[in-house]
Protein backbone atom coordinates (compact mmCIF):
# COMPACT_ATOMS: atom_id res chain seq x y z
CA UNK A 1 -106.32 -177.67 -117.57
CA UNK A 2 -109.70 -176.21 -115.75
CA UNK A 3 -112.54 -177.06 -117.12
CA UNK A 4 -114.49 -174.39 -118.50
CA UNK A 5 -118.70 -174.22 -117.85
CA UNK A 6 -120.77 -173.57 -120.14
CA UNK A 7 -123.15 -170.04 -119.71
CA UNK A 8 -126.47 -170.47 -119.38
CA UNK A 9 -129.54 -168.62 -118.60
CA UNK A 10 -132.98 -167.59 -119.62
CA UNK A 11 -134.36 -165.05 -122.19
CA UNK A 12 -135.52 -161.75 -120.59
CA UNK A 13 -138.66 -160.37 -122.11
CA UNK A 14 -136.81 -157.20 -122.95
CA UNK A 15 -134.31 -159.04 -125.53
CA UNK A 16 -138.06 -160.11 -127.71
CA UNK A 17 -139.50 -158.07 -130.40
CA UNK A 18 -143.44 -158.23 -130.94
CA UNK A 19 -143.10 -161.52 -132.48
CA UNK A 20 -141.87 -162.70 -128.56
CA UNK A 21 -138.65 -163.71 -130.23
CA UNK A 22 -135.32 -162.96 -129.57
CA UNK A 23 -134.00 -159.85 -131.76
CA UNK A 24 -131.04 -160.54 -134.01
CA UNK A 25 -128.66 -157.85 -132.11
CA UNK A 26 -128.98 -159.56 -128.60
CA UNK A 27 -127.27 -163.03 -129.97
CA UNK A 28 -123.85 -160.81 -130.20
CA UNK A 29 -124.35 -159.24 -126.34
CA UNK A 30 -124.94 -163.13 -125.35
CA UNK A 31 -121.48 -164.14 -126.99
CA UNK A 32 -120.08 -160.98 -125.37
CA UNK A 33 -121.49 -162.29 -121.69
CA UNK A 34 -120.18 -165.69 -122.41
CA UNK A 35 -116.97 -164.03 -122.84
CA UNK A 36 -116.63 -161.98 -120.32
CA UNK A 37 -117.90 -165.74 -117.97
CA UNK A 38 -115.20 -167.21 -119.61
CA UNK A 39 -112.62 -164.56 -118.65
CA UNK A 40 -113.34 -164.65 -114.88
CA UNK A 41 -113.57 -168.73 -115.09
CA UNK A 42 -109.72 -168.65 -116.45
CA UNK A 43 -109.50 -166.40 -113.55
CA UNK A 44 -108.52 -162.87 -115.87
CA UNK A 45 -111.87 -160.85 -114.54
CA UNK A 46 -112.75 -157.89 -117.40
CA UNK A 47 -112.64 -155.51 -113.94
CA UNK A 48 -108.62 -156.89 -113.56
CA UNK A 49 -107.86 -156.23 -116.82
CA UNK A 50 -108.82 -152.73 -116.85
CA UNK A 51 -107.28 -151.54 -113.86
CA UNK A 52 -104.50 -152.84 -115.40
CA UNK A 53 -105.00 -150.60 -118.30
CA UNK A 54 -105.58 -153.26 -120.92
CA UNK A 55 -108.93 -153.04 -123.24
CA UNK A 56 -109.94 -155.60 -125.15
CA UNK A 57 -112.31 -154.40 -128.26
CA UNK A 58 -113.78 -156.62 -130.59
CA UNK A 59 -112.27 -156.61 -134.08
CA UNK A 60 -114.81 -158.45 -136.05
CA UNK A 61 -117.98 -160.72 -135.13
CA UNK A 62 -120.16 -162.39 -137.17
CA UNK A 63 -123.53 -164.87 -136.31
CA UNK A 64 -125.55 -166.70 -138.38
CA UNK A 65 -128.73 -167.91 -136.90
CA UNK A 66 -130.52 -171.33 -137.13
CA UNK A 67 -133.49 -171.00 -134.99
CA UNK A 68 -135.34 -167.84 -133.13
CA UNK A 69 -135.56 -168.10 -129.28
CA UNK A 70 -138.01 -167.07 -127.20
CA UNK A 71 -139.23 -165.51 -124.21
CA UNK A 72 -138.51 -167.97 -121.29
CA UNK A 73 -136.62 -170.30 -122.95
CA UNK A 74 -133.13 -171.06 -121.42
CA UNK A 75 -130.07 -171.13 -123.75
CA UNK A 76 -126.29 -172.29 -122.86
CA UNK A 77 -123.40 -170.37 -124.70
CA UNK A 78 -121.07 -172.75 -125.64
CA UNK A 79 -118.05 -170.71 -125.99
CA UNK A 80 -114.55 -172.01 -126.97
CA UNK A 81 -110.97 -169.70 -127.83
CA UNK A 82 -109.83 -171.32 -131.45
CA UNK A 83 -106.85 -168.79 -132.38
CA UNK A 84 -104.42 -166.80 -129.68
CA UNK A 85 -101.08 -165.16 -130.71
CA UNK A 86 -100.15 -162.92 -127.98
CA UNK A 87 -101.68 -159.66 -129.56
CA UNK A 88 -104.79 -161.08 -131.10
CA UNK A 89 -107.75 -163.82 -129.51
CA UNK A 90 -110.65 -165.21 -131.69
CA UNK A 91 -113.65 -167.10 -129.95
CA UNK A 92 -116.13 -169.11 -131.36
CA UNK A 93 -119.56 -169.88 -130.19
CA UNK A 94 -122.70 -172.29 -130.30
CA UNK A 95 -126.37 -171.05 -128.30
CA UNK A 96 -128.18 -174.43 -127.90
CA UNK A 97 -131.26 -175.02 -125.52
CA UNK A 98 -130.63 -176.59 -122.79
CA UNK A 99 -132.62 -179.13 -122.55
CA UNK A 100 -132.73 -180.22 -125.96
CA UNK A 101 -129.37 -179.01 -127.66
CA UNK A 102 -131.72 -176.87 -130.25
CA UNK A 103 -128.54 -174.65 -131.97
CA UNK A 104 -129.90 -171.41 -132.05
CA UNK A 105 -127.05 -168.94 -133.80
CA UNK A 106 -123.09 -170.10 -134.15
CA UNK A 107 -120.48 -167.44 -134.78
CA UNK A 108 -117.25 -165.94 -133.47
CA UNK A 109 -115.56 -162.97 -132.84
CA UNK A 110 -111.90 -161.51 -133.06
CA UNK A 111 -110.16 -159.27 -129.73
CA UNK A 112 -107.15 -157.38 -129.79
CA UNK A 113 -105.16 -156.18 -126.68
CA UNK A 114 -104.98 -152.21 -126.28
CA UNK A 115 -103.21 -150.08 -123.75
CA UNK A 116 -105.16 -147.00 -122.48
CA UNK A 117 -103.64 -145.01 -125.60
CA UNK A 118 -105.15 -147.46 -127.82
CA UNK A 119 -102.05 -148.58 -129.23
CA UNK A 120 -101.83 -152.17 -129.56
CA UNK A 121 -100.45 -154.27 -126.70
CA UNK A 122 -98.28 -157.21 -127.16
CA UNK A 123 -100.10 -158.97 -124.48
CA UNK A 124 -98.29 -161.80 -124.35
CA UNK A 125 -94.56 -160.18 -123.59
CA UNK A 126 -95.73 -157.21 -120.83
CA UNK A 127 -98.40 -160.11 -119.03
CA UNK A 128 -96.56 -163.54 -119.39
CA UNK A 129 -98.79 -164.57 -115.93
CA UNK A 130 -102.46 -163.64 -118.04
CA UNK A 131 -100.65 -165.03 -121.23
CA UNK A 132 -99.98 -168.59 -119.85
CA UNK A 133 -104.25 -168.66 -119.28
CA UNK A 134 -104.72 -167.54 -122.39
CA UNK A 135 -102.73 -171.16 -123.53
């Protein structure tokens, strides 16, 4: 099995509020960018799977936050797949600081797999080669 890194990077100013902290909606597009790292790691790019005519919306997300970040600081999305069934994928995830493991916000979210009509795809029958990196 390849080993999967974590994402990492620093806070840009423009994800801060006046308080210089992070604002509450950004923790969700830093899951989505730890997804979308974890996608081309496994080696199933988002770019590939859209010329392929699959799109993968989220279904549900949900956060709950520990700790505000700040300007500067750098954070490391921990980002793991818990559930996959062929037509459905859930993710969970963990920002910590990187230097000191601070958690941050936890939470997951829920995909589906949709065909350019946005009818539901059963992924795992019409891509068995993108299904086996899915397990």
């Amino acid at each position: 099995m390849k080993e999967i890194k974590p994402y990492e990077r620093n806070v840009y100013y423009y994800e801060t509020d006046t308080m210089n902290i992070v604002h509450h909606s950004n923790y969700i597009r830093m899951f989505e960018e730890a997804r979308i790292d974890f996608m081309e790691q496994i080696g199933m790019p988002y770019s590939v799977m859209e010329e392929k005519g699959i799109i993968i919306p989220v279904i549900s997300v949900d956060a709950k936050f520990k700790t505000s970040l700040k300007f500067g600081d750098t954070f490391r999305v921990n980002m793991k797949l818990v559930k996959y069934t062929g037509v459905t994928f859930k993710c969970e995830y963990e920002i910590t600081d990187v230097s000191d493991q601070t958690l941050y916000c936890s939470g997951s979210s829920e995909h589906c797999f949709l065909d350019n009509n946005l009818q539901l795809m059963k992924f795992k029958k019409l891509f068995p080669e993108y299904d086996a990196l899915f397990k």
